[in-house]
C-alpha atoms as a PDB file:
ATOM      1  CA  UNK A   1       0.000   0.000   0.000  1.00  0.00           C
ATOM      2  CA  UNK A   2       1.063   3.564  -0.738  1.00  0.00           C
ATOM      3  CA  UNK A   3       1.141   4.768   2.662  1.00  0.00           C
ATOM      4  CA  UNK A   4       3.224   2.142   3.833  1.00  0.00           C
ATOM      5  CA  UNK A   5       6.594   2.732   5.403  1.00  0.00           C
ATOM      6  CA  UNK A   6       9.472   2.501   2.741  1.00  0.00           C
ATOM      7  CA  UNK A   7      11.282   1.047   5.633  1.00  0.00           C
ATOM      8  CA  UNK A   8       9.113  -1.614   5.712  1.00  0.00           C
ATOM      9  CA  UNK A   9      10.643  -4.797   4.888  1.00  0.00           C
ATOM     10  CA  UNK A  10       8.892  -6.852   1.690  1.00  0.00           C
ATOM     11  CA  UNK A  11       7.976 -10.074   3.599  1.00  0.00           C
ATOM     12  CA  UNK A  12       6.395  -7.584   5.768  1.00  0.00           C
ATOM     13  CA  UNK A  13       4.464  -5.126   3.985  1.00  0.00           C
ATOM     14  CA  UNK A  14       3.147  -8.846   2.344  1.00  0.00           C
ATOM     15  CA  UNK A  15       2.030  -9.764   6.267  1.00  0.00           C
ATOM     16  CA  UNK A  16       0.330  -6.549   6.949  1.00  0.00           C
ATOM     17  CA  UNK A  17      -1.636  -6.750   3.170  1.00  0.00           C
ATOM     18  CA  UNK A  18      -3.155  -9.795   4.017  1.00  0.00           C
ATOM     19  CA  UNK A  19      -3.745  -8.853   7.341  1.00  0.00           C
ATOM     20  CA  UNK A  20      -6.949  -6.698   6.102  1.00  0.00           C
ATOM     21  CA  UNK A  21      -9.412  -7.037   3.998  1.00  0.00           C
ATOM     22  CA  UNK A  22      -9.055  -5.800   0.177  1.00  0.00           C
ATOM     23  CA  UNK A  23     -11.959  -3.369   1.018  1.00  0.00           C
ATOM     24  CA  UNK A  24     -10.412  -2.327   3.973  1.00  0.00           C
ATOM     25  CA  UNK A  25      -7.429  -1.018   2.335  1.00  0.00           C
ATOM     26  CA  UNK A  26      -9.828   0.698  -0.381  1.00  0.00           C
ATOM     27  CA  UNK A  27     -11.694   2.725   2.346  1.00  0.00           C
ATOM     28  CA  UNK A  28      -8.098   3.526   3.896  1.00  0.00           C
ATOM     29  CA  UNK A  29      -6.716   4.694   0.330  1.00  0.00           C
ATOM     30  CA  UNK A  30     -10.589   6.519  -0.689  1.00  0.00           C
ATOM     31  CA  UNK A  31      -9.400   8.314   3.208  1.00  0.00           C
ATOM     32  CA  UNK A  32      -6.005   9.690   1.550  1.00  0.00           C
ATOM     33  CA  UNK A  33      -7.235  10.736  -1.143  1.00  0.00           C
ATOM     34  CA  UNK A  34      -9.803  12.985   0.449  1.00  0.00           C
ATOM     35  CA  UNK A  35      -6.812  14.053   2.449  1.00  0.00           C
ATOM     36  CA  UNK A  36      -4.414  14.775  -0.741  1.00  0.00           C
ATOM     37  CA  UNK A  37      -7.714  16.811  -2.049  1.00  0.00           C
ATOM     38  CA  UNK A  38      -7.613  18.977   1.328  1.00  0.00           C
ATOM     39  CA  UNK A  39      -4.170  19.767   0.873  1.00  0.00           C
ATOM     40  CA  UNK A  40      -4.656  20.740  -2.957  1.00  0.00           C
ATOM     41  CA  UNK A  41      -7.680  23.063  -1.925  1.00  0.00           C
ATOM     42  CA  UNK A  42      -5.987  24.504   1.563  1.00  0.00           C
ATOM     43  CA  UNK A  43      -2.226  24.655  -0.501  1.00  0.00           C
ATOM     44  CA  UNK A  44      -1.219  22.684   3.212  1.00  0.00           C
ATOM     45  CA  UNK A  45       0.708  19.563   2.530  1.00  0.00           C
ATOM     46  CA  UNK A  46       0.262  17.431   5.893  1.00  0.00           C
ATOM     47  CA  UNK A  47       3.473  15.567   7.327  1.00  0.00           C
ATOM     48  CA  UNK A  48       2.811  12.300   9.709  1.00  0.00           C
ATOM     49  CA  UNK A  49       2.055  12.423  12.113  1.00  0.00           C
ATOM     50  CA  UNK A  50      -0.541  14.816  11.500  1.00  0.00           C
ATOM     51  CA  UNK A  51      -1.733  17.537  13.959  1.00  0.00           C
ATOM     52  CA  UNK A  52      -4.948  17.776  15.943  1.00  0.00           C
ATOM     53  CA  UNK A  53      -5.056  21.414  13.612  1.00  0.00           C
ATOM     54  CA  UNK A  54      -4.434  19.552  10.520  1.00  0.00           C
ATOM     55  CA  UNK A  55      -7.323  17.142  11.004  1.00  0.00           C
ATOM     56  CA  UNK A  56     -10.066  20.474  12.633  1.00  0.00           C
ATOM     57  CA  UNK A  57      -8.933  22.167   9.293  1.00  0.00           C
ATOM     58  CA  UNK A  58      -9.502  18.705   7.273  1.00  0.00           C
ATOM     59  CA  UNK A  59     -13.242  17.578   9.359  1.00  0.00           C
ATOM     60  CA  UNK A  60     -13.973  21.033   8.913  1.00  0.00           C
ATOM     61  CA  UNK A  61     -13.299  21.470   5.132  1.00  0.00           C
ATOM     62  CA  UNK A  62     -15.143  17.790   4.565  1.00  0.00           C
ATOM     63  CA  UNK A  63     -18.697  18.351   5.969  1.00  0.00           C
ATOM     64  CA  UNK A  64     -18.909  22.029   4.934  1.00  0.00           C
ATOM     65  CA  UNK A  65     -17.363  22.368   1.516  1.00  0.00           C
ATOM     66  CA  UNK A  66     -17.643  18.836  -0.318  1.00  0.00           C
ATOM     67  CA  UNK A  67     -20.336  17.900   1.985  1.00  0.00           C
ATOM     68  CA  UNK A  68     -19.390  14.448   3.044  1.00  0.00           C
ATOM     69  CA  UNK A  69     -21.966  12.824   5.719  1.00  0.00           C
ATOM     70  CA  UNK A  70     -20.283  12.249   8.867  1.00  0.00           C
ATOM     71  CA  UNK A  71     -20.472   8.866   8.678  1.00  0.00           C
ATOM     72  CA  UNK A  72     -18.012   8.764   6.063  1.00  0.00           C
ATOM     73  CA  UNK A  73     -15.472  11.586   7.818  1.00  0.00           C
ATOM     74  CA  UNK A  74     -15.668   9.318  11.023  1.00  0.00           C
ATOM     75  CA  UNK A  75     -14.775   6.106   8.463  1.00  0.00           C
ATOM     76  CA  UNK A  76     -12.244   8.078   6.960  1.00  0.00           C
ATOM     77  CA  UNK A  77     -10.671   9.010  10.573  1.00  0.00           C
ATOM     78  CA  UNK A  78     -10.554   5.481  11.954  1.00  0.00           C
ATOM     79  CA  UNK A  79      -8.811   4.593   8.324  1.00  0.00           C
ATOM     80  CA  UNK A  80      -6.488   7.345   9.108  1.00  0.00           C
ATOM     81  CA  UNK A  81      -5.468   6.881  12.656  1.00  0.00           C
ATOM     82  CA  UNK A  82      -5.040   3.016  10.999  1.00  0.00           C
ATOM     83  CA  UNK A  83      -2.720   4.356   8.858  1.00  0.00           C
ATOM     84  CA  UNK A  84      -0.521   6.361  11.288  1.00  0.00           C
ATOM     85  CA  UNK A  85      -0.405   2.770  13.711  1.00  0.00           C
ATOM     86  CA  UNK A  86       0.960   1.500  10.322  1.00  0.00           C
ATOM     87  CA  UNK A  87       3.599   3.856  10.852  1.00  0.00           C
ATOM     88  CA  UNK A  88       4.011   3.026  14.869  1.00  0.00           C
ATOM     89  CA  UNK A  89       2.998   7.248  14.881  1.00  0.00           C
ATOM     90  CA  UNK A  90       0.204   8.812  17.042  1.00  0.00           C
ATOM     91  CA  UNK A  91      -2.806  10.753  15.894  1.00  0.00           C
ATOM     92  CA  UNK A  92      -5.739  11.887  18.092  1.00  0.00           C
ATOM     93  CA  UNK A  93      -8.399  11.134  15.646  1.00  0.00           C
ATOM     94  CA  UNK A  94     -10.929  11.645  19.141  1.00  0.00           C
ATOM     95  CA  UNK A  95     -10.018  15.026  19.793  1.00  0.00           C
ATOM     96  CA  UNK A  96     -13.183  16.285  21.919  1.00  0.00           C
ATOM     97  CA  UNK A  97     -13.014  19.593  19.154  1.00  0.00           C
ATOM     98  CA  UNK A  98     -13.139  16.944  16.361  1.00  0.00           C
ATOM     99  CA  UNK A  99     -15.947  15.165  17.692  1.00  0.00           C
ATOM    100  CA  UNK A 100     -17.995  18.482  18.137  1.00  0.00           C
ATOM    101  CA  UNK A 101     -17.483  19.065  14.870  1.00  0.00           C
ATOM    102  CA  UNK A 102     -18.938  15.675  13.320  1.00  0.00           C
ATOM    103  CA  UNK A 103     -21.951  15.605  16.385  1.00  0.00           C
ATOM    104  CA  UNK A 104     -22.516  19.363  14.618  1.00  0.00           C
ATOM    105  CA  UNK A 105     -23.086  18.246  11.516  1.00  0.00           C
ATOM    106  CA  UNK A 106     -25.360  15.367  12.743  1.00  0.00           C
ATOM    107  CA  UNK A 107     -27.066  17.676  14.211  1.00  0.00           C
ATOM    108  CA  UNK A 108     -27.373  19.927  11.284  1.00  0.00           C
ATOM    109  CA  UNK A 109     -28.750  17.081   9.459  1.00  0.00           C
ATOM    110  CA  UNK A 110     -31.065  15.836  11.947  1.00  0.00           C
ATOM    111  CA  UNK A 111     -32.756  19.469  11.998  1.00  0.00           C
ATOM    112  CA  UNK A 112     -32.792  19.961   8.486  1.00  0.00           C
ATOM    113  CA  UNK A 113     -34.655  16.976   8.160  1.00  0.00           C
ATOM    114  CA  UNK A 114     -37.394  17.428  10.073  1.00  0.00           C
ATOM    115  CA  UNK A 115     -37.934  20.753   8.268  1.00  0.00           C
ATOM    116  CA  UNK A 116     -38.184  19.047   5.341  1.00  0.00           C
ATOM    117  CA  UNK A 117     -40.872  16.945   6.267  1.00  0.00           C
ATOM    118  CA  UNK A 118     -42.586  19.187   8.340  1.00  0.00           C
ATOM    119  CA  UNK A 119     -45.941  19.911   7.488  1.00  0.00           C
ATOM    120  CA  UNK A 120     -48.153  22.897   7.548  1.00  0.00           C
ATOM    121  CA  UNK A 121     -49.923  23.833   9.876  1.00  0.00           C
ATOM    122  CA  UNK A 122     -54.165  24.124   8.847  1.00  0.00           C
ATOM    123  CA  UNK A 123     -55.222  27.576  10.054  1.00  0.00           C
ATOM    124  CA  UNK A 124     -58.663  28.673  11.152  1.00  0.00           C
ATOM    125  CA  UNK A 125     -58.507  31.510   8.230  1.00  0.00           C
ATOM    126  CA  UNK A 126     -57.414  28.668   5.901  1.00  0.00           C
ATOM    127  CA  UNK A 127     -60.563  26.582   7.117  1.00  0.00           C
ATOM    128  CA  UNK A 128     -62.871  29.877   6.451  1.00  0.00           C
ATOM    129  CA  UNK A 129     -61.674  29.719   3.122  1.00  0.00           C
ATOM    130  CA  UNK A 130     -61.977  26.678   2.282  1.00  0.00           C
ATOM    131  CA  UNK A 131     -65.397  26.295   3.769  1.00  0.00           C
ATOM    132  CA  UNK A 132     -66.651  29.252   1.782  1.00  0.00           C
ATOM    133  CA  UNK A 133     -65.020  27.681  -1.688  1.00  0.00           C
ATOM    134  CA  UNK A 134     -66.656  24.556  -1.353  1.00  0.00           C
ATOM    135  CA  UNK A 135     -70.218  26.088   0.330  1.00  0.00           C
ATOM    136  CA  UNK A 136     -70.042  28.229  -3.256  1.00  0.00           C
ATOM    137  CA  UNK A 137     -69.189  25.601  -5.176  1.00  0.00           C
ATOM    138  CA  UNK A 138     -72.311  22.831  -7.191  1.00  0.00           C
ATOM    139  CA  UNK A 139     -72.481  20.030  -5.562  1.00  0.00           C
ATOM    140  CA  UNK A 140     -72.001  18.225  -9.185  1.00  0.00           C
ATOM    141  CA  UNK A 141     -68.523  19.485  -9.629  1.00  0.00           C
ATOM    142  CA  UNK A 142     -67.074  17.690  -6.093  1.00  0.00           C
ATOM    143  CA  UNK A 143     -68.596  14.640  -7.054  1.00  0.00           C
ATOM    144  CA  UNK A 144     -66.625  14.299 -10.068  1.00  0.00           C
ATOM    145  CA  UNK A 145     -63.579  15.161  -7.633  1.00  0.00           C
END
């Protein structure tokens, strides 16, 4: 895997391939990508082990600007704290700030959800109206309703 230790010895990096799952190491690669696009957009290039900063920026830039669900920004941490362990380096991927972020955004979505479905709300004056359209209305014309 890319993001494996050039220091790694071949028997090794052999070990730790078949140690996970093909789509395991898909989800970890799909997470450094997402990273490499943060650093293209920000014009920050990250170096391992990467700060608590780094990934606030990165969490940040994810659920606001390409709009990833936080689902997939908490997959994509686990895949990178994976990733440092790979490289016997520390990350706090469970910063309390980076978890506020993520429970903000589920949040976000939660609300903006039940707005959507909302519905509206019948008024009395809406009532009136309709009472009065249908009490001036022929009694035919519903019927073929």
């Amino acid at each position: 895997m890319r993001f494996l230790d050039e220091a790694i010895e071949e028997a090794n990096k052999e070990l730790l391939e078949a140690s996970l799952a093909t789509s395991t190491w898909s989800k970890h690669n799909s997470a450094m990508n997402s990273i490499e696009k943060f650093e293209c957009y920000s014009g920050k290039k990250f170096l391992f082990p990467y700060t608590t900063e780094n990934l606030c920026d990165y969490v940040s830039w994810a659920l606001v600007n390409i709009k990833l669900k936080p689902s997939t920004v908490k997959s994509y941490l686990a895949s990178i704290k994976t990733i440092h362990k790979l490289k016997n380096l520390d990350c706090d991927t469970s910063n309390y700030i980076i978890k506020a972020l993520i429970t903000g955004a589920e949040n976000l979505a939660l609300y903006g959800n039940i707005a959507r479905n909302a519905r509206k709300v019948m008024t009395l004056q809406l009532l009136k109206i309709l009472g009065h359209a249908i009490a001036n209305t022929d009694g035919q014309k519903i019927a073929k309703l």
